[in-house]
N, C-alpha and C. Protein backbone atom coordinates (compact mmCIF):
# COMPACT_ATOMS: atom_id res chain seq x y z
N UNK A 1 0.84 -1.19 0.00
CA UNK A 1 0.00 0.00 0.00
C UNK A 1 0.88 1.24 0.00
N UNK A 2 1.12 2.19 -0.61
CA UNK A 2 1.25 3.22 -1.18
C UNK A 2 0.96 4.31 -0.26
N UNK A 3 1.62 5.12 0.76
CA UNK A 3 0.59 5.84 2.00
C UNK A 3 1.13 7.24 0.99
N UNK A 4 0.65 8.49 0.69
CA UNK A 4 0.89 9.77 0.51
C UNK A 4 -0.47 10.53 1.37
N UNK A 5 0.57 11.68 1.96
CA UNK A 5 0.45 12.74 2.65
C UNK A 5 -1.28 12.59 3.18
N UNK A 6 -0.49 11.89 4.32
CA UNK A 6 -1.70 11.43 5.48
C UNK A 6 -1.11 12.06 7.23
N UNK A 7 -1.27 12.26 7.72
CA UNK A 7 -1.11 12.49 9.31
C UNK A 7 -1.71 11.49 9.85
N UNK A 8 -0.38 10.74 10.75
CA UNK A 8 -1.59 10.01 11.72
C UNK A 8 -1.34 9.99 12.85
N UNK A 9 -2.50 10.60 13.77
CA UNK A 9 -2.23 11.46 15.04
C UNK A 9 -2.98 11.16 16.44
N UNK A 10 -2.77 11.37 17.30
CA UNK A 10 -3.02 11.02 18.31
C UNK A 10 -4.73 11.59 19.09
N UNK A 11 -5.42 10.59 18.49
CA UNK A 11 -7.13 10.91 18.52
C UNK A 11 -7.39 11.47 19.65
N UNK A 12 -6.81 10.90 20.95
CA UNK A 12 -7.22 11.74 22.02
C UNK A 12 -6.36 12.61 22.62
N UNK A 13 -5.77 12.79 22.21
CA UNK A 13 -4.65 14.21 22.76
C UNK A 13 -5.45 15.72 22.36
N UNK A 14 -6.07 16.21 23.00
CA UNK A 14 -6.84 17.56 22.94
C UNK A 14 -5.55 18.67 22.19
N UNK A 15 -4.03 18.66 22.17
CA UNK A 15 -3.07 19.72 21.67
C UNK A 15 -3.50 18.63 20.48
N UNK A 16 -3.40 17.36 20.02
CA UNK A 16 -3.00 16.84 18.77
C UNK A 16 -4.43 17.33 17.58
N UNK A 17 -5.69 16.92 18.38
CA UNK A 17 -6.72 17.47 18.16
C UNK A 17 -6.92 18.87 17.55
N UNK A 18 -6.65 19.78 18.12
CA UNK A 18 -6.04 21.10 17.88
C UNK A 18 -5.83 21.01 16.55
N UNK A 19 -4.43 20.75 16.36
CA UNK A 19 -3.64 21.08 15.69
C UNK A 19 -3.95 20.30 14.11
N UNK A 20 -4.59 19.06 14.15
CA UNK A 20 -5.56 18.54 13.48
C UNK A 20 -6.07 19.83 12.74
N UNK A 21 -7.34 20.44 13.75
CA UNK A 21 -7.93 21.62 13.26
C UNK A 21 -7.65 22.77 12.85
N UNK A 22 -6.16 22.77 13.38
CA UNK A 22 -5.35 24.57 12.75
C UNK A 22 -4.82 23.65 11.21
N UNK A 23 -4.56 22.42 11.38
CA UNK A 23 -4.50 22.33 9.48
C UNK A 23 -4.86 22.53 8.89
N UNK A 24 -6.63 22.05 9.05
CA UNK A 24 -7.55 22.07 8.33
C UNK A 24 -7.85 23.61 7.86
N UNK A 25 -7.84 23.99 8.50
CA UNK A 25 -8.35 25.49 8.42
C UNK A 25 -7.33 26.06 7.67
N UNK A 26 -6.01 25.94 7.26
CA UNK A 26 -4.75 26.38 7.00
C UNK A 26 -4.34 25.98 5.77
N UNK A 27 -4.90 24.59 5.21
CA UNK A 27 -4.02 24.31 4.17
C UNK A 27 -4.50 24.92 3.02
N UNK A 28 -3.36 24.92 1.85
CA UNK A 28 -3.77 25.58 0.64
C UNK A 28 -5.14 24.84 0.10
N UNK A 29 -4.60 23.20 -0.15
CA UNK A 29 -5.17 22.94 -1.39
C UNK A 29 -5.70 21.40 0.16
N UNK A 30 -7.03 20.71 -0.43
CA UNK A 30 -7.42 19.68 0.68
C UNK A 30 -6.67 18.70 0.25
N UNK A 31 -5.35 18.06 0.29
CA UNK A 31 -4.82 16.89 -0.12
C UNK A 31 -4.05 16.06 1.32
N UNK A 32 -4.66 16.78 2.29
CA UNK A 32 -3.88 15.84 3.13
C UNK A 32 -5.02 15.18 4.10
N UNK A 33 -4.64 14.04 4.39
CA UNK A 33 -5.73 12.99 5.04
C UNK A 33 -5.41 12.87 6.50
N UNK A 34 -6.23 12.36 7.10
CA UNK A 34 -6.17 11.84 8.67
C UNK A 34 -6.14 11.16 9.50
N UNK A 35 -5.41 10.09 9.87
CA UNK A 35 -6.27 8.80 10.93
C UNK A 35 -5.36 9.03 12.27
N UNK A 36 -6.57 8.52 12.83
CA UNK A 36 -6.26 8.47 14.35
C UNK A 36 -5.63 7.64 14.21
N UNK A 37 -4.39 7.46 15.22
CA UNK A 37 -3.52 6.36 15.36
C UNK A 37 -4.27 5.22 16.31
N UNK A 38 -5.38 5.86 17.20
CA UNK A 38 -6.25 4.76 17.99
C UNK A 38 -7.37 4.05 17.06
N UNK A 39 -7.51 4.11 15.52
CA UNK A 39 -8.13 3.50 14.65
C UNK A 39 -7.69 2.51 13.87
N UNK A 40 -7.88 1.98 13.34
CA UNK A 40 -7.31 0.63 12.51
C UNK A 40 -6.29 1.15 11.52
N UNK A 41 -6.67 1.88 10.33
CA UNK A 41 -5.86 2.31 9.75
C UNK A 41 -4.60 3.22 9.86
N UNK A 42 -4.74 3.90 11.56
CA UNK A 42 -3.86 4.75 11.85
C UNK A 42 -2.50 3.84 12.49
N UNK A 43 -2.88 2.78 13.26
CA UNK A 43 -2.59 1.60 14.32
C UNK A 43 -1.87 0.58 12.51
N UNK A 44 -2.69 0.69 11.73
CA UNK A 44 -1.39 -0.10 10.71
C UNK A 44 -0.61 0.83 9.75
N UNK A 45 -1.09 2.00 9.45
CA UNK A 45 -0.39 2.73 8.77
C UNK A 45 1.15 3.07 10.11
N UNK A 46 1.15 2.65 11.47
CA UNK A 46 2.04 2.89 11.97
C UNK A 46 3.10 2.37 12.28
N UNK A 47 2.35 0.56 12.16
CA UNK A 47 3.28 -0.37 12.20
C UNK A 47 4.15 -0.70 10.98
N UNK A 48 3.35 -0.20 9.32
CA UNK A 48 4.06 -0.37 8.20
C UNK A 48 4.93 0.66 8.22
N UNK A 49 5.24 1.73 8.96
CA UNK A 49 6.46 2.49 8.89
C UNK A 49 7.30 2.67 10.24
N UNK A 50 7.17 1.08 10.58
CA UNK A 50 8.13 0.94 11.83
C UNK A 50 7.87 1.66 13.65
N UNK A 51 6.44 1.90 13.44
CA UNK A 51 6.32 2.66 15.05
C UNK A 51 5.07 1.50 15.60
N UNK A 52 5.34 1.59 17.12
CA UNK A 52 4.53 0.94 17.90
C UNK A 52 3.48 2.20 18.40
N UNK A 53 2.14 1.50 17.79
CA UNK A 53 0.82 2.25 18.05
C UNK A 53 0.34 2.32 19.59
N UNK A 54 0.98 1.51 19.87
CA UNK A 54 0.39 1.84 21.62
C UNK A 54 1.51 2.53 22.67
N UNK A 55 2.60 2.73 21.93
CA UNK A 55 3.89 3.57 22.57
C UNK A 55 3.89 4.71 21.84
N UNK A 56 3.44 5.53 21.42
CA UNK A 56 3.45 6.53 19.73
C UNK A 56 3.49 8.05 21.04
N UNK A 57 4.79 8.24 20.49
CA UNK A 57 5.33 9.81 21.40
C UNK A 57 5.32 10.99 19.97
N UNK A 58 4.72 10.76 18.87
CA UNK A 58 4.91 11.91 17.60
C UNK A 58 3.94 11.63 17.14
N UNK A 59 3.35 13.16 15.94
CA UNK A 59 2.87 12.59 15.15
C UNK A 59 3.51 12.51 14.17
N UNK A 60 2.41 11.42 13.05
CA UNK A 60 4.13 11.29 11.82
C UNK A 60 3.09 11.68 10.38
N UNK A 61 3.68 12.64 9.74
CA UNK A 61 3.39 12.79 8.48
C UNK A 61 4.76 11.52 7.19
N UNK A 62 3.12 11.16 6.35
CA UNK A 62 3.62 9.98 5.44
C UNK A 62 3.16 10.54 4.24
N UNK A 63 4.55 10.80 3.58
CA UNK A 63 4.50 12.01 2.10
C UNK A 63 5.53 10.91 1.54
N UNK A 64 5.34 10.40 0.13
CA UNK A 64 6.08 10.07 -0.82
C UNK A 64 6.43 8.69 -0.33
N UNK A 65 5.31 8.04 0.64
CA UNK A 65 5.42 6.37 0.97
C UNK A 65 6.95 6.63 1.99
N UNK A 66 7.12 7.75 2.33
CA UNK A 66 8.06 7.75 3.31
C UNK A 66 7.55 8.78 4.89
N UNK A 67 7.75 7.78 6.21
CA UNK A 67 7.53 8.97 7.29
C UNK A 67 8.16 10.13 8.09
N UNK A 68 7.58 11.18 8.03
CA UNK A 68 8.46 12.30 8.86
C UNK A 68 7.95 12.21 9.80
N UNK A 69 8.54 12.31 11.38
CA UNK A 69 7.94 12.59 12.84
C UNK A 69 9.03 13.73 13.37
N UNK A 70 8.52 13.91 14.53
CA UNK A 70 8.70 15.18 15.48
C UNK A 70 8.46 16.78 14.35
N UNK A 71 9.82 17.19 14.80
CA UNK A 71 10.22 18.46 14.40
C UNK A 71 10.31 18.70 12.78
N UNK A 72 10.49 17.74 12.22
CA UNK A 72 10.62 17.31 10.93
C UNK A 72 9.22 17.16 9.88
N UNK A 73 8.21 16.50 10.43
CA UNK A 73 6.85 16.48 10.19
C UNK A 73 5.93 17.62 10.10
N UNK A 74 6.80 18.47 11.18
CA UNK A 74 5.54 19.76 11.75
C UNK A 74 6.12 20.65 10.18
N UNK A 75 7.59 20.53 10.03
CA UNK A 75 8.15 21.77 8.76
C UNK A 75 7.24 20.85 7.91
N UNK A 76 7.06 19.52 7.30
CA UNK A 76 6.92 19.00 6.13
C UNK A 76 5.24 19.82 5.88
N UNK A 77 4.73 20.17 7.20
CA UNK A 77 3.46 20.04 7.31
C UNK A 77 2.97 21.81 6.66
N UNK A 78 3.82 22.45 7.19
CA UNK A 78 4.15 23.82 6.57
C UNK A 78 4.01 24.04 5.39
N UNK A 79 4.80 22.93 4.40
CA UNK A 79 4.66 23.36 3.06
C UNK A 79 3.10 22.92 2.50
N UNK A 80 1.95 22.79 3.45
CA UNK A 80 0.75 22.84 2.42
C UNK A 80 0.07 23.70 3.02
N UNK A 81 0.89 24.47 3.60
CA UNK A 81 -0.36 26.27 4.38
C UNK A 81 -0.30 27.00 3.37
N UNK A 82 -0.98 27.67 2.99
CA UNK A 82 -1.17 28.64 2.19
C UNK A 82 -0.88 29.86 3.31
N UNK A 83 -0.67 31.16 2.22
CA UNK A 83 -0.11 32.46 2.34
C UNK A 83 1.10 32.46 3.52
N UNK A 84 0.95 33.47 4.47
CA UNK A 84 2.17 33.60 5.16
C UNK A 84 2.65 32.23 6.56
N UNK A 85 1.59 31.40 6.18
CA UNK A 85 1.59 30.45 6.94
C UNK A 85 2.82 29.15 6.97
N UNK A 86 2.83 29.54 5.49
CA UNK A 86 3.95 28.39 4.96
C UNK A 86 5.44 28.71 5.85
N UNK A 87 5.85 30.27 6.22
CA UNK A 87 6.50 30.72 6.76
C UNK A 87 7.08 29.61 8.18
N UNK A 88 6.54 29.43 8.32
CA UNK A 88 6.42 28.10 9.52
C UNK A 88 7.35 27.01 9.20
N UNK A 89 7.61 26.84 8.32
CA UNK A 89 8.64 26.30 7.59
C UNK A 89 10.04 26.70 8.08
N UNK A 90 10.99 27.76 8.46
CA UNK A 90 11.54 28.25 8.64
C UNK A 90 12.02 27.81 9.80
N UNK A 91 11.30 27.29 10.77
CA UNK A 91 12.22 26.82 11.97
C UNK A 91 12.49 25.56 11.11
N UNK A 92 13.18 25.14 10.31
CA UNK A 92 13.86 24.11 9.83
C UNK A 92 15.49 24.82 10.25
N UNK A 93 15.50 26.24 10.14
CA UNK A 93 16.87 26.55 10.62
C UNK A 93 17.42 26.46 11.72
N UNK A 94 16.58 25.94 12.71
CA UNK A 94 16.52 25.55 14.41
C UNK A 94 17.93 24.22 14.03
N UNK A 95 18.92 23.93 14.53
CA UNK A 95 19.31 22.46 14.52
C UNK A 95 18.01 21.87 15.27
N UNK A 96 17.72 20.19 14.32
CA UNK A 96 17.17 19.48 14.53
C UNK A 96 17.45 19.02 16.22
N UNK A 97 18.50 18.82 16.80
CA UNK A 97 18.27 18.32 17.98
C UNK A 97 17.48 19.17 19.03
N UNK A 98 18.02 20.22 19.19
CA UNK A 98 17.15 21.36 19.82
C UNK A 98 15.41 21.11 19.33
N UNK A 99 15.27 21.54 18.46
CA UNK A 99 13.71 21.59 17.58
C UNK A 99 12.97 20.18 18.06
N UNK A 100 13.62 18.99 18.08
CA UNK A 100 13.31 17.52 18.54
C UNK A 100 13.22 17.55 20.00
N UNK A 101 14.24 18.17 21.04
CA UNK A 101 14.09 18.56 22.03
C UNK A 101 12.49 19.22 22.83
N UNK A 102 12.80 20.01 22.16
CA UNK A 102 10.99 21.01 22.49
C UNK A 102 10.40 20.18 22.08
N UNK A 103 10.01 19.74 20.97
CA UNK A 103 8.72 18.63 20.17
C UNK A 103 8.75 17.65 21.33
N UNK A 104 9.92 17.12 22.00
CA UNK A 104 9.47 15.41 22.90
C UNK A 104 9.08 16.41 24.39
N UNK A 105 9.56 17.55 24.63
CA UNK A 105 9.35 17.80 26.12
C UNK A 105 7.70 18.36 25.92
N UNK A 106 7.07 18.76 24.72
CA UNK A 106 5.71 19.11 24.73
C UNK A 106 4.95 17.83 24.41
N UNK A 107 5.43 16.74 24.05
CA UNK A 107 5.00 15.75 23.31
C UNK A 107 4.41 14.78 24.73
N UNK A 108 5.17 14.67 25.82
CA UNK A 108 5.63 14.08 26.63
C UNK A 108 4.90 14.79 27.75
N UNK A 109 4.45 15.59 27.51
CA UNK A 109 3.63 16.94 28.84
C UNK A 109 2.54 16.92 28.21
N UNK A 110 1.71 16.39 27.05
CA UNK A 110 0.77 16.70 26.07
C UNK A 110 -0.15 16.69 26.63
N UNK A 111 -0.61 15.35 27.63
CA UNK A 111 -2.32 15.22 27.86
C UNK A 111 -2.62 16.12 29.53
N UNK A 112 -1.10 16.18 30.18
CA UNK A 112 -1.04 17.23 31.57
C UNK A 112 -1.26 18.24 31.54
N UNK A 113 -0.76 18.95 30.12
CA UNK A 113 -0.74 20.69 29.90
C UNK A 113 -1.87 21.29 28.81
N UNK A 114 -2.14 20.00 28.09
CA UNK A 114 -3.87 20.63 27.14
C UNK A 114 -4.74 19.65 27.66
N UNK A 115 -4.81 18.59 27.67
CA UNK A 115 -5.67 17.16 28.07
C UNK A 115 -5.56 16.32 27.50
N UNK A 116 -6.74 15.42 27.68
CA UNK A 116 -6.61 13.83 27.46
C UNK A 116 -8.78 13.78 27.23
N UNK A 117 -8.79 13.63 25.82
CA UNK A 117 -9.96 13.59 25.40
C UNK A 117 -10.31 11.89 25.53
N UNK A 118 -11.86 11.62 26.03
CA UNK A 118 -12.51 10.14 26.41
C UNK A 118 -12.56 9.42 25.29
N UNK A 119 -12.96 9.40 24.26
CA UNK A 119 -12.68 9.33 23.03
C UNK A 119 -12.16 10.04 21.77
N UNK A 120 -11.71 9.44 20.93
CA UNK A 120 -11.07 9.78 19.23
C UNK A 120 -12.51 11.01 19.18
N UNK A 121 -11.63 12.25 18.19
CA UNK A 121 -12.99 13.06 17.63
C UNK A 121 -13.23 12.10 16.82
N UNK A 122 -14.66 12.96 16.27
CA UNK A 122 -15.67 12.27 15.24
C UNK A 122 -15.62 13.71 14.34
N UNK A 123 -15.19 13.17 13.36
CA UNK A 123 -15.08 14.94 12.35
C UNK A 123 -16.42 14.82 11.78
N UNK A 124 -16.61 15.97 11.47
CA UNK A 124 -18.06 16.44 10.91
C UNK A 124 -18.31 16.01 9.38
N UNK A 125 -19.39 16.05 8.80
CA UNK A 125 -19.90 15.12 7.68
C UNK A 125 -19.14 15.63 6.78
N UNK A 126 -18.71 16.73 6.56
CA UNK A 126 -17.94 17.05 5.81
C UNK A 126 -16.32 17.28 5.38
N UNK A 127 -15.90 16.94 6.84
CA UNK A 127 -14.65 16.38 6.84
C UNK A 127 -14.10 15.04 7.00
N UNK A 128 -15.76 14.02 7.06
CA UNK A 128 -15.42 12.74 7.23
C UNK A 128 -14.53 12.36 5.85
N UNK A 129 -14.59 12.59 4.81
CA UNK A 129 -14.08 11.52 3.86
C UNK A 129 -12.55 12.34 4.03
N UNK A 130 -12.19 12.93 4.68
CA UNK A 130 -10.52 13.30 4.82
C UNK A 130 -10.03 12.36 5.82
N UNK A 131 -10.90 11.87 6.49
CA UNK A 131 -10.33 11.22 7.55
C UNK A 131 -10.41 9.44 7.37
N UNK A 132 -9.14 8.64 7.57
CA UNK A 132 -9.27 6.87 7.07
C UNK A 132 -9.20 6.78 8.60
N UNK A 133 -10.23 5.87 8.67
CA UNK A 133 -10.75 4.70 10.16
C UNK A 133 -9.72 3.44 10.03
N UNK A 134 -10.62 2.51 8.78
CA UNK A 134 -10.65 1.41 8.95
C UNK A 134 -9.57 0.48 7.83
């Protein structure tokens, strides 16, 4: 299977959630997809690129059948914002260890410092077909 430019993210993390929604709202063009990593397709799209779904400390963008996570994912994720948003891009000039640094100490504080949602969202009828379940 062939994965291009999907996110698959952490359904109940209220910051991952979020940030889910500042995409949506952000990207140029609608080409990027969604699964919860607590869904079937998110849970194998994670194991076919080498991560354990029930240990999962990132989210990982999967562009070109290859995965980006941490600090690396969030720039890849940049290049589909439209206008000055793409700008976001730019902490690529951060060295990666630093930039990976912040990403695991917020990553790692995630459900203490925004929350910890009871269940995966349920996106609305019109953002369902962006999003793979099963």
């Amino acid at each position: 299977m062939i994965a291009n430019n999907i996110v698959v993210f952490d359904g109940v993390c209220s910051l991952c959630v979020r940030s889910v929604r500042f995409i949506l709202a952000h990207e140029r063009d609608a080409t990027l997809r969604f699964a919860p990593l607590q869904s079937a397709a998110g849970a194998r799209l994670m194991r076919q690129f080498g991560f354990e779904p029930d240990n999962a400390k990132t989210f990982v963008l999967i562009a070109d059948n290859k995965a980006y996570v941490k600090s690396d994912a969030a720039i890849r994720i940049a290049r589909y914002f439209r206008g000055a948003w793409r700008l976001l891009a730019v902490v690529r000039l951060v060295p990666r260890p630093l930039r990976d640094w912040v990403y695991d100490s917020v990553a790692r504080n995630r459900y203490h410092w925004f929350g910890r949602l009871d269940a995966c969202v349920v996106p609305s009828p019109e953002l369902k077909a962006r999003f793979i379940e099963d």
